[in-house]
Protein backbone atom coordinates (compact mmCIF):
# COMPACT_ATOMS: atom_id res chain seq x y z
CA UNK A 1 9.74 1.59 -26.18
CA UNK A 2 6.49 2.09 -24.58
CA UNK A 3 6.14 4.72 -21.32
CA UNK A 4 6.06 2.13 -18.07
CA UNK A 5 4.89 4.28 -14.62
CA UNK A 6 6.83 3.61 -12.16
CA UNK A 7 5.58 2.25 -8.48
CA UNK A 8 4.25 5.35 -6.32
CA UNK A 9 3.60 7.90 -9.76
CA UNK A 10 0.88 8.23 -12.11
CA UNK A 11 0.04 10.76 -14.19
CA UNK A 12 -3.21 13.04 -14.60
CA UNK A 13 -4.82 14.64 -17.78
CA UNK A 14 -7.20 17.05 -18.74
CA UNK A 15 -10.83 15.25 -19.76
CA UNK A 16 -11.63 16.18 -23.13
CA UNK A 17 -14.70 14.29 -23.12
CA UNK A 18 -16.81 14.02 -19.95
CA UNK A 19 -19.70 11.62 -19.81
CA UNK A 20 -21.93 13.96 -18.24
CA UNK A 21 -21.64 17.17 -16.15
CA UNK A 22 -20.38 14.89 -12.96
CA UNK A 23 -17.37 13.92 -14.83
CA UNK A 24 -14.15 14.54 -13.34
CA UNK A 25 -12.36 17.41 -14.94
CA UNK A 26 -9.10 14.99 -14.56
CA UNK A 27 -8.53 11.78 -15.13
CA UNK A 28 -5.16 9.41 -15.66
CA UNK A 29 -3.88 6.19 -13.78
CA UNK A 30 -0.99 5.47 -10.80
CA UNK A 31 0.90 2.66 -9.64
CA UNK A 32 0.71 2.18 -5.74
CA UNK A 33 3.17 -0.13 -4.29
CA UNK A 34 2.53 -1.65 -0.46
CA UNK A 35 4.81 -0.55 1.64
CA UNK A 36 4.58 -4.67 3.27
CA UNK A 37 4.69 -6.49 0.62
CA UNK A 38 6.26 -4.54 -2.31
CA UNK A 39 3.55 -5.78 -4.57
CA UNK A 40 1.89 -2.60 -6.77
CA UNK A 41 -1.45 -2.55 -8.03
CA UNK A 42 -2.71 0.25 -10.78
CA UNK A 43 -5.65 2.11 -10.36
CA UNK A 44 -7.37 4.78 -12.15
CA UNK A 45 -7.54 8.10 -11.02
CA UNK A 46 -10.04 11.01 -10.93
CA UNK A 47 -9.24 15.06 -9.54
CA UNK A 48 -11.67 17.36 -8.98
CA UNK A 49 -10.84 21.27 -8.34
CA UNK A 50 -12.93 21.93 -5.34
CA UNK A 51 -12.98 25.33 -2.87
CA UNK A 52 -12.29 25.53 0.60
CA UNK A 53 -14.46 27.84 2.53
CA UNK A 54 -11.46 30.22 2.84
CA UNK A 55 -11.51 30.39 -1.16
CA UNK A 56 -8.64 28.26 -1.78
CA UNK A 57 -8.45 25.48 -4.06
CA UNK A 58 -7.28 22.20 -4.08
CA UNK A 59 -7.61 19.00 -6.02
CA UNK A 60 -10.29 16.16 -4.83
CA UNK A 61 -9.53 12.55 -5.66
CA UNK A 62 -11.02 9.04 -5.84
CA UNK A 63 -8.81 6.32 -7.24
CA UNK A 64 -10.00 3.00 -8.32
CA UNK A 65 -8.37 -0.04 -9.35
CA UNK A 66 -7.75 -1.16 -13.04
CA UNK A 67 -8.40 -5.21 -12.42
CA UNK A 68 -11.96 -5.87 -10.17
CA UNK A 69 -10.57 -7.96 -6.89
CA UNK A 70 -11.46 -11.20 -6.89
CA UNK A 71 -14.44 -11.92 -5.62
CA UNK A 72 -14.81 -14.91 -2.89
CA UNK A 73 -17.32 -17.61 -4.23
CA UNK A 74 -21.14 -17.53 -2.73
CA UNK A 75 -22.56 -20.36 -1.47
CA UNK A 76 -21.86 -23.28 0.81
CA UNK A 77 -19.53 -22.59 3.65
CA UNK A 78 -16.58 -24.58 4.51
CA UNK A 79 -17.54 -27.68 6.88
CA UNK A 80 -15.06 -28.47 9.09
CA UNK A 81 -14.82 -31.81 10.69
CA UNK A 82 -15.34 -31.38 14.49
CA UNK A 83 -14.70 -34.94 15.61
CA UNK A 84 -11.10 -34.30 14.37
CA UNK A 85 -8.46 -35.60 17.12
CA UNK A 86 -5.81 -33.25 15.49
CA UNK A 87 -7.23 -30.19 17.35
CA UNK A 88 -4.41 -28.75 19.89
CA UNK A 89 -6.96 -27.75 22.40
């Protein structure tokens, strides 16, 4: 049975093999369901260990999701008839 993340988890691992010297240290995925609409979306997550000016430390994070949103189509605009009686004003 393969591992399924549940909505509002994730998981984060250590990066083994960073790209270059900007890589994030940690990297793993999450699940993030709307608290509207109940619908999750998975995104792919990134932590950084970063210092406060106090000298603690705390994780930084960017998350970004797995599927690109769909774009809107360029181009023409939508004409819209302005003769139209059906107007209510």
């Amino acid at each position: 049975m393969a591992y399924e993340t549940k909505p509002n988890t994730g998981s984060l691992f250590k990066n083994n093999k960073p790209k270059n010297e900007k890589s994030a240290p940690y990297t793993g995925s999450v699940k993030i369901e709307c608290p509207h609409c109940q619908q999750a979306s998975e995104h792919w997550q990134s932590a950084w260990v970063n210092e406060k000016n106090d000298g603690s430390k705390y994780f930084g994070q960017k998350f970004n999701p797995k599927t690109a949103p769909a774009e809107q189509p360029k181009g023409e605009a939508k004409a819209y008839d302005l003769e139209d009686d059906n107007i209510p004003f």
